[in-house]
N, C-alpha and C. Protein backbone atom coordinates (compact mmCIF):
# COMPACT_ATOMS: atom_id res chain seq x y z
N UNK A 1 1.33 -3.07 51.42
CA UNK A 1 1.69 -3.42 50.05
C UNK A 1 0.45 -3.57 49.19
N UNK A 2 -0.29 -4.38 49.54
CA UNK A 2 -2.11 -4.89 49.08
C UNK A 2 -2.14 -3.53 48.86
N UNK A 3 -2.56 -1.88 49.53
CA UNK A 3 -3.14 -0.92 49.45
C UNK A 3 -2.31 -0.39 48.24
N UNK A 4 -1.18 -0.50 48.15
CA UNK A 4 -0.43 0.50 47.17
C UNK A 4 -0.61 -0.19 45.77
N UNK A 5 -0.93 -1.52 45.93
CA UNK A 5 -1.13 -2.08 44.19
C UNK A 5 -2.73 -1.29 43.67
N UNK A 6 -3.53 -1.47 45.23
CA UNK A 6 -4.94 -0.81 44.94
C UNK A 6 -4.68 0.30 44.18
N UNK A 7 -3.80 1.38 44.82
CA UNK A 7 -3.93 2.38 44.60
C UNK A 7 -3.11 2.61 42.98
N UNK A 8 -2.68 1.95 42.95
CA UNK A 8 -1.80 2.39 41.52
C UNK A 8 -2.95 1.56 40.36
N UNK A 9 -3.37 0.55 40.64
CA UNK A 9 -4.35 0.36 39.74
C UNK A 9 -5.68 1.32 39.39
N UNK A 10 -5.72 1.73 40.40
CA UNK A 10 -6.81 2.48 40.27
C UNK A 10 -6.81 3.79 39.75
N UNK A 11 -5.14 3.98 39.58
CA UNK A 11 -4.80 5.65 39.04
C UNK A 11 -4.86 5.14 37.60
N UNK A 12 -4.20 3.95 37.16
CA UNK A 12 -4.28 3.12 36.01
C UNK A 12 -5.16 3.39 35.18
N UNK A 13 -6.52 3.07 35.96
CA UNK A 13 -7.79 2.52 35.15
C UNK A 13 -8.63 3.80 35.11
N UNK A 14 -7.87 5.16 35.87
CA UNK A 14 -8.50 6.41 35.76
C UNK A 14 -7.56 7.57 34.53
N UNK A 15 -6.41 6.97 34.46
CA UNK A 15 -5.60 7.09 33.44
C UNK A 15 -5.93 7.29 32.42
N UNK A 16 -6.25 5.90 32.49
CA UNK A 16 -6.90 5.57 30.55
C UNK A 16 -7.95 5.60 30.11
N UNK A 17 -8.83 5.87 31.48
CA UNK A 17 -10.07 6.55 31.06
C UNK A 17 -9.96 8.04 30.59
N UNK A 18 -9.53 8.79 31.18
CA UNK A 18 -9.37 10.03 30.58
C UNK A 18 -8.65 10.37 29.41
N UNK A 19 -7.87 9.46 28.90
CA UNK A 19 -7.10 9.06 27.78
C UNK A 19 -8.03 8.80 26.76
N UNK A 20 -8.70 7.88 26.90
CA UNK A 20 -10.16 7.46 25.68
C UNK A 20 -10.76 8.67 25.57
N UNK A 21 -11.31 9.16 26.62
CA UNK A 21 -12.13 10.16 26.48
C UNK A 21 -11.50 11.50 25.21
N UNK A 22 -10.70 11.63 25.16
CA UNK A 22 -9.08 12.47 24.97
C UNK A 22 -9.37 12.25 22.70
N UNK A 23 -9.43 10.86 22.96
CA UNK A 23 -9.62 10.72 21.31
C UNK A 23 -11.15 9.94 20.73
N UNK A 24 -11.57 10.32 19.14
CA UNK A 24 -12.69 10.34 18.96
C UNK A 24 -12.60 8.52 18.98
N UNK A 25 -13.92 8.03 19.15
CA UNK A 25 -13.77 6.13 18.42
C UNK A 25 -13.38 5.70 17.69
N UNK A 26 -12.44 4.56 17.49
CA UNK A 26 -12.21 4.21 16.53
C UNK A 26 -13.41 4.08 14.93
N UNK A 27 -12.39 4.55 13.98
CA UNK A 27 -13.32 4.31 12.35
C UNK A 27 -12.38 4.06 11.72
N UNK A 28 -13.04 3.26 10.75
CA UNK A 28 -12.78 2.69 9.83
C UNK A 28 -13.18 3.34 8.20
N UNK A 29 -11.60 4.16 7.40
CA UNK A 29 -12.47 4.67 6.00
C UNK A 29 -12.10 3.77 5.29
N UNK A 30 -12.45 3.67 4.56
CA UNK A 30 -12.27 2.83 3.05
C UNK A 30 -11.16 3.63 2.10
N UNK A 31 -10.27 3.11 1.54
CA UNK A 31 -8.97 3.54 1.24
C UNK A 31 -9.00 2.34 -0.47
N UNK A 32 -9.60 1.33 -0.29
CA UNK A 32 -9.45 0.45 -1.44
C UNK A 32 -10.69 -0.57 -1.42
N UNK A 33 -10.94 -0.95 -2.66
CA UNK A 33 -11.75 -2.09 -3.25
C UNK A 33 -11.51 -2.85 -4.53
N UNK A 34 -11.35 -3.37 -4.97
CA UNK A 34 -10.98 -3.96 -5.94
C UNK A 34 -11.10 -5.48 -6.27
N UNK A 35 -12.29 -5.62 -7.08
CA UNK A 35 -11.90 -7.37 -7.35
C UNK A 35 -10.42 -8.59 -7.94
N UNK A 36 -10.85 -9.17 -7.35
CA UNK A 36 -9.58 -10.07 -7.89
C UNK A 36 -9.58 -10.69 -9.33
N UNK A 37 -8.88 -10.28 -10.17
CA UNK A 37 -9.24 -11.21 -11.64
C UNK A 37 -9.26 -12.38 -11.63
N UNK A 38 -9.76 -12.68 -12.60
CA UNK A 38 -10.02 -14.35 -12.93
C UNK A 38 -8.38 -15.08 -13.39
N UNK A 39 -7.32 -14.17 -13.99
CA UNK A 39 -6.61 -14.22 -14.29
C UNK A 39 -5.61 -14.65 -13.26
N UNK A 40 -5.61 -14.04 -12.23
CA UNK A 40 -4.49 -14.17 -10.65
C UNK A 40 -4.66 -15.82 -10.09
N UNK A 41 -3.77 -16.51 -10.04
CA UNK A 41 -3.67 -17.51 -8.85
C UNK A 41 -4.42 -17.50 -8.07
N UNK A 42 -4.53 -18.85 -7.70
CA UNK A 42 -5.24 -18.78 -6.23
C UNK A 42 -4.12 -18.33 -5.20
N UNK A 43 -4.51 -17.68 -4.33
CA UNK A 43 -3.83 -16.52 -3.42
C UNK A 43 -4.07 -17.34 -2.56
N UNK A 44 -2.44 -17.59 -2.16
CA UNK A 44 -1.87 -18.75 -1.35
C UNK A 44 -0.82 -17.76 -0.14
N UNK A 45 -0.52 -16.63 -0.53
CA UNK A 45 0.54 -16.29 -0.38
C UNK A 45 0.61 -14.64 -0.46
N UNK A 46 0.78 -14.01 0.65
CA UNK A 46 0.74 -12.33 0.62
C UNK A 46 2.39 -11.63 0.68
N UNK A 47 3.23 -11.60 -0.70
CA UNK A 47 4.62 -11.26 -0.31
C UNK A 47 4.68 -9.57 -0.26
N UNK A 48 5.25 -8.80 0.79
CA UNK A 48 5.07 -7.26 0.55
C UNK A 48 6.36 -6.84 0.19
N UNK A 49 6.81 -5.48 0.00
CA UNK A 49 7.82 -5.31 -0.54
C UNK A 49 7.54 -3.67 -0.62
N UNK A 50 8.84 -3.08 0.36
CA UNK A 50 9.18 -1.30 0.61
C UNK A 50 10.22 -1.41 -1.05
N UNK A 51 9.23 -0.10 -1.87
CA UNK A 51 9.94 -0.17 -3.19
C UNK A 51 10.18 1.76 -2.83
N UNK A 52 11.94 1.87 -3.43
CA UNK A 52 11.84 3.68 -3.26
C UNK A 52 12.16 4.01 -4.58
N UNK A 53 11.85 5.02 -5.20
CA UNK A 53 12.37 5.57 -6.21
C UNK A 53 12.96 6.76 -5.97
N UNK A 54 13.91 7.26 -6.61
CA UNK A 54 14.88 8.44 -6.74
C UNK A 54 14.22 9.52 -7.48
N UNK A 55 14.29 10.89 -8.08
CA UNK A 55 13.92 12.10 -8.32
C UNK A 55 13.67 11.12 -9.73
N UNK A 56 12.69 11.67 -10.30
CA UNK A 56 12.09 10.81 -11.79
C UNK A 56 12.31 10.21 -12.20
N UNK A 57 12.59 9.17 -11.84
CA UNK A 57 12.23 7.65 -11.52
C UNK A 57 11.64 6.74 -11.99
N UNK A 58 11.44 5.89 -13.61
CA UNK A 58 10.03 5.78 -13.97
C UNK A 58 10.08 3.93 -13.68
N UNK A 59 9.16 3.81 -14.00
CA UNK A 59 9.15 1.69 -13.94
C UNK A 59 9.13 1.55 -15.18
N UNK A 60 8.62 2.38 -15.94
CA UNK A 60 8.10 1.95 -17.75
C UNK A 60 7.64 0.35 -17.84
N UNK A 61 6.76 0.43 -18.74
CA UNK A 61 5.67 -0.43 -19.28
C UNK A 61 6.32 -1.92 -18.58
N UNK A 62 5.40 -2.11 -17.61
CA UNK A 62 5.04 -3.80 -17.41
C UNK A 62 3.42 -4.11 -16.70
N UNK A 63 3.62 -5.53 -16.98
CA UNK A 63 2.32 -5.85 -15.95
C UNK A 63 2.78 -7.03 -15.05
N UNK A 64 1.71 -7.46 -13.91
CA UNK A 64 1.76 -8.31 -12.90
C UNK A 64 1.19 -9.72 -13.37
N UNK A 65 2.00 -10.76 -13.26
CA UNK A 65 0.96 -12.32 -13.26
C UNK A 65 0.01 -12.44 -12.31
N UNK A 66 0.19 -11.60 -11.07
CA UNK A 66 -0.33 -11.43 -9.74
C UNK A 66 -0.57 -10.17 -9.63
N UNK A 67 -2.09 -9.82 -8.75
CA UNK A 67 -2.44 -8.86 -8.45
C UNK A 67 -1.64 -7.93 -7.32
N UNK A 68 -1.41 -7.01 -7.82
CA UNK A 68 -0.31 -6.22 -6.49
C UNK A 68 -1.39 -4.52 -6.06
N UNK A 69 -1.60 -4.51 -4.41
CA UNK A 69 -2.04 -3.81 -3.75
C UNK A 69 -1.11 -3.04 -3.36
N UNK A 70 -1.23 -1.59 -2.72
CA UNK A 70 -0.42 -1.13 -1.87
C UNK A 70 -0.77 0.50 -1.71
N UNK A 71 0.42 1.18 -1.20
CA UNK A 71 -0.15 2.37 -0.63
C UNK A 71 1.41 3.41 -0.76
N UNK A 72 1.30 4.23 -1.27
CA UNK A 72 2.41 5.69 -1.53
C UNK A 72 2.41 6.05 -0.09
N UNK A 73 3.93 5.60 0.57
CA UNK A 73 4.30 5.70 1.54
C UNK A 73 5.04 7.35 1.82
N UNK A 74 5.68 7.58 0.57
CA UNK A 74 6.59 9.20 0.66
C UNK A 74 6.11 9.38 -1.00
N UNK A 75 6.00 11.03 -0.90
CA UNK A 75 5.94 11.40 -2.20
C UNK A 75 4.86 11.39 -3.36
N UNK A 76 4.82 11.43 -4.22
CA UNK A 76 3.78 11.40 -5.22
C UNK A 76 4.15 10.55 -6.61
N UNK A 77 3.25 9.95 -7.14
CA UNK A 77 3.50 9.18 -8.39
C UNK A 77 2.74 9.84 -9.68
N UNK A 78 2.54 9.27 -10.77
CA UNK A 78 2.19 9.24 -11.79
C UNK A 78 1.45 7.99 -12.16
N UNK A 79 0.56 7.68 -12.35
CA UNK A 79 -0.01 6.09 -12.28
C UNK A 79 -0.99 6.24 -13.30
N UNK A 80 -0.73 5.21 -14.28
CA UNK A 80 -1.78 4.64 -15.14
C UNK A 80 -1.47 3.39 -15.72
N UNK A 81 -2.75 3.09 -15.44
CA UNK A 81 -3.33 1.81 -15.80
C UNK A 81 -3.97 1.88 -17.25
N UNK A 82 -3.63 0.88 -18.06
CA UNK A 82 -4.05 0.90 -19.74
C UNK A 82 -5.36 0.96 -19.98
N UNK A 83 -6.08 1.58 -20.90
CA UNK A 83 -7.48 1.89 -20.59
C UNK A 83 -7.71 2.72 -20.24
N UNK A 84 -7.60 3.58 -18.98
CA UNK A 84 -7.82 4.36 -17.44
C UNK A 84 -6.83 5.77 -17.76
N UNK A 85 -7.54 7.02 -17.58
CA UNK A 85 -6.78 8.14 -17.38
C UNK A 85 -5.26 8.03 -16.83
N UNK A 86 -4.55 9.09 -16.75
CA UNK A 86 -3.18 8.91 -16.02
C UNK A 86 -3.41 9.78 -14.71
N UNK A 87 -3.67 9.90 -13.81
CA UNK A 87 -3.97 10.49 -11.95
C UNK A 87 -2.42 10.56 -11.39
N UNK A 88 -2.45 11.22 -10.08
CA UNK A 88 -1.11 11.44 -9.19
C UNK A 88 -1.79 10.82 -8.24
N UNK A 89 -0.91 10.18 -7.70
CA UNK A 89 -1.20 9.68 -6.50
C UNK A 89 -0.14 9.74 -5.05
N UNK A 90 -1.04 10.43 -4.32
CA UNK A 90 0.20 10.99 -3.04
C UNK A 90 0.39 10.19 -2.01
N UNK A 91 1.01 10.69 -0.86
CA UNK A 91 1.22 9.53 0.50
C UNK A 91 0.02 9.23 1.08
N UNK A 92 -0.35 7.92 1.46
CA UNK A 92 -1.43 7.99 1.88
C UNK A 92 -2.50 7.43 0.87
N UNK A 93 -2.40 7.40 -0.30
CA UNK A 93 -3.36 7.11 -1.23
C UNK A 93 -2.72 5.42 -1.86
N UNK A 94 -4.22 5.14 -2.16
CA UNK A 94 -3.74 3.29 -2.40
C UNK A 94 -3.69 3.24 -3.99
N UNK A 95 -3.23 2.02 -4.18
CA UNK A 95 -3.02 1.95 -5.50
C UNK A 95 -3.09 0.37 -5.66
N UNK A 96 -3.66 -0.30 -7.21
CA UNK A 96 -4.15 -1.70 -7.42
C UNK A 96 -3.74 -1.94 -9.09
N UNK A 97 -3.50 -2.95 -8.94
CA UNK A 97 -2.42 -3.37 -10.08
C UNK A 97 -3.03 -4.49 -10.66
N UNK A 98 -4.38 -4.78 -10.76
CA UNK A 98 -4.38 -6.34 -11.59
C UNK A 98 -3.35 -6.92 -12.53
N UNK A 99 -3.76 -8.70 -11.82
CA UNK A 99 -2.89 -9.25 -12.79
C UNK A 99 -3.45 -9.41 -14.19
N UNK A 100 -2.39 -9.27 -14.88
CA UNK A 100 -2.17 -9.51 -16.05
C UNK A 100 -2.90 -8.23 -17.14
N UNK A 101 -3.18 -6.84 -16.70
CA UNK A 101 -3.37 -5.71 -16.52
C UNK A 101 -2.01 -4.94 -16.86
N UNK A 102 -2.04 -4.31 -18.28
CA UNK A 102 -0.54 -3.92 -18.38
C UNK A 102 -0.46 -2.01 -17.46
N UNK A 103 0.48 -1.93 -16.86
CA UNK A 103 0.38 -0.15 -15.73
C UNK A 103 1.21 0.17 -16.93
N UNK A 104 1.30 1.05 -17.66
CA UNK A 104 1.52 2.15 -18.60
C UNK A 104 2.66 2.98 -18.37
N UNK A 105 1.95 3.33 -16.73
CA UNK A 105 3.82 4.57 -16.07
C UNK A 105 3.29 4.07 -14.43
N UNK A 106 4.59 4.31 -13.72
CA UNK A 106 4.15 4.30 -12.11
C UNK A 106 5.15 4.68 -12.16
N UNK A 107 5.73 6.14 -12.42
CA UNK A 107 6.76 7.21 -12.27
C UNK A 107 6.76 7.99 -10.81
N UNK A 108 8.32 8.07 -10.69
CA UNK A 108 7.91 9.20 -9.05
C UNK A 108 7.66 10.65 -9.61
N UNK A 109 6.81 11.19 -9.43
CA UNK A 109 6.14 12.61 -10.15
C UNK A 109 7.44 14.02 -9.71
N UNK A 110 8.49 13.38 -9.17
CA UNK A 110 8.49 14.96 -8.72
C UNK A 110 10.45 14.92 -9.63
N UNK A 111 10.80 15.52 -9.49
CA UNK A 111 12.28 15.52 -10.38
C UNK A 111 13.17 15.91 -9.50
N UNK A 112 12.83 16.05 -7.78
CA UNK A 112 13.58 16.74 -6.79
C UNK A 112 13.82 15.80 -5.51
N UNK A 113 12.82 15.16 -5.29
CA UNK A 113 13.01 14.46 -4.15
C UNK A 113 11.95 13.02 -4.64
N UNK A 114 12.39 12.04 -3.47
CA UNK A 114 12.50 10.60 -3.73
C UNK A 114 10.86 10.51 -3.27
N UNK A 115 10.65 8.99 -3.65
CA UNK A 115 9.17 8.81 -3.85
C UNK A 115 9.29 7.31 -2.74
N UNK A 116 8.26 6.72 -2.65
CA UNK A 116 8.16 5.59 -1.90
C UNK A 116 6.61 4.75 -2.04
N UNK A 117 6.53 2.97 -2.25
CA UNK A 117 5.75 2.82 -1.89
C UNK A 117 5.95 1.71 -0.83
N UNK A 118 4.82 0.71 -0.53
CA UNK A 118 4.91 -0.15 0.38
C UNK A 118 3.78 -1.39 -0.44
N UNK A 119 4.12 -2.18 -1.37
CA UNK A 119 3.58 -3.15 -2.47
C UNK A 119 3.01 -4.19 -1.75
N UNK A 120 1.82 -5.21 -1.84
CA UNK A 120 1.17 -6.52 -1.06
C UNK A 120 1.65 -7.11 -2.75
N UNK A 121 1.79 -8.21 -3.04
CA UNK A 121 2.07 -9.09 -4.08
C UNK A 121 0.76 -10.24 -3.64
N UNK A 122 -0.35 -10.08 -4.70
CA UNK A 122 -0.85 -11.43 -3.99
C UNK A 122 -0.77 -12.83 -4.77
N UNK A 123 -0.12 -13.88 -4.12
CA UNK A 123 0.72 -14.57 -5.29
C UNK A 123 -0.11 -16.08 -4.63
N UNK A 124 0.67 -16.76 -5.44
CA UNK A 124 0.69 -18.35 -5.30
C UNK A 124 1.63 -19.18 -4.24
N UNK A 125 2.71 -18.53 -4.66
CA UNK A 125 4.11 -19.35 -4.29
C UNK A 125 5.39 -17.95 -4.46
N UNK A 126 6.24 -18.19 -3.14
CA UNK A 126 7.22 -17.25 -3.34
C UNK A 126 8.35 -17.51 -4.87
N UNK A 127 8.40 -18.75 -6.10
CA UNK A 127 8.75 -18.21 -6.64
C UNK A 127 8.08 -17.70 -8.46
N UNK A 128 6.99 -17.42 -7.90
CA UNK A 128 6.19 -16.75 -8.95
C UNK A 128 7.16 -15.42 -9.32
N UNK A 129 7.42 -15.46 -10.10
CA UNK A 129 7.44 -13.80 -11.09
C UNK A 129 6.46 -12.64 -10.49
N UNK A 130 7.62 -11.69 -10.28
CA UNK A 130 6.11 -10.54 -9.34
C UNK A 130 5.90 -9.79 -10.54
N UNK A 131 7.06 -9.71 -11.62
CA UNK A 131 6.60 -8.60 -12.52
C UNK A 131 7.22 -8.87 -14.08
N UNK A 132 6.81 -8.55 -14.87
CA UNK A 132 7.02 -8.70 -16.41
C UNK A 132 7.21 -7.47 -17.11
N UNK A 133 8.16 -7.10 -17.35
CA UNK A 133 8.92 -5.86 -17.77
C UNK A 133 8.60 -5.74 -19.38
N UNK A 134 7.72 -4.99 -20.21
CA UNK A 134 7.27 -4.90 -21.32
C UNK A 134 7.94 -4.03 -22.43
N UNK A 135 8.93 -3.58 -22.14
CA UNK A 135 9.90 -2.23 -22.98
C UNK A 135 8.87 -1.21 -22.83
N UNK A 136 8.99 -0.49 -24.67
CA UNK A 136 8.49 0.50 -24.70
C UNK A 136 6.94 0.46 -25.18
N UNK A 137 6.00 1.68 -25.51
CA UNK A 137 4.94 1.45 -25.98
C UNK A 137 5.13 2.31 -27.15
């Protein structure tokens, strides 16, 4: 019994060596940076939130009391921030929302198929206001 645990451990630990070998080292890219405004709470509190949108789709004009992070899970957007050009932003690509920073459009870009993100809220208290809905511009 002793010999057969030997032996299976040892196929184990030859396993996963050839397994490592198999993929490059772990790295680390940089995907986001962004300071925190002076404006945001003290960040007590990280609420996230899977948001989907349907074929053109828009949010129209609001801003955050709280800074909101996150990342385009499906699909492509339309994103601008007031001030700041208007960019697309695809799956895979991050996106940063200061508080109190009015976003302009965060539309799903495509008129055919559905969009997706995956939002960090960085707040105070779960019942802070995540968002302030501004009409039109």
């Amino acid at each position: 019994m002793n010999q057969m645990l030997i032996v299976m451990m040892t196929l184990s630990v030859i396993s996963s060596a050839a397994i490592a070998e198999d993929f490059p080292p772990l790295q680390r890219v940089p995907v986001l940076e962004e300071a925190i405004p002076a404006t945001n709470p003290a960040i007590k509190m990280v609420r996230g939130a899977r948001i989907r949108f349907v074929p053109r789709q828009t949010t129209g004009l609001h801003r955050h009391p709280i800074s909101v992070a996150g990342v385009v899970t499906a699909g492509s957007f339309i994103f601008k921030r007031e001030g700041e050009a208007e960019k697309i932003i695809k799956t895979g690509d991050s996106f940063f929302e200061p508080a109190g920073v009015t976003t302009e459009r965060f539309d799903n870009a495509s008129g055919t198929e559905p969009a997706e993100i995956v939002a960090f809220y960085l707040t105070d208290s779960k019942d802070r206001a995540l968002i302030e809905m501004l009409g039109t511009k």
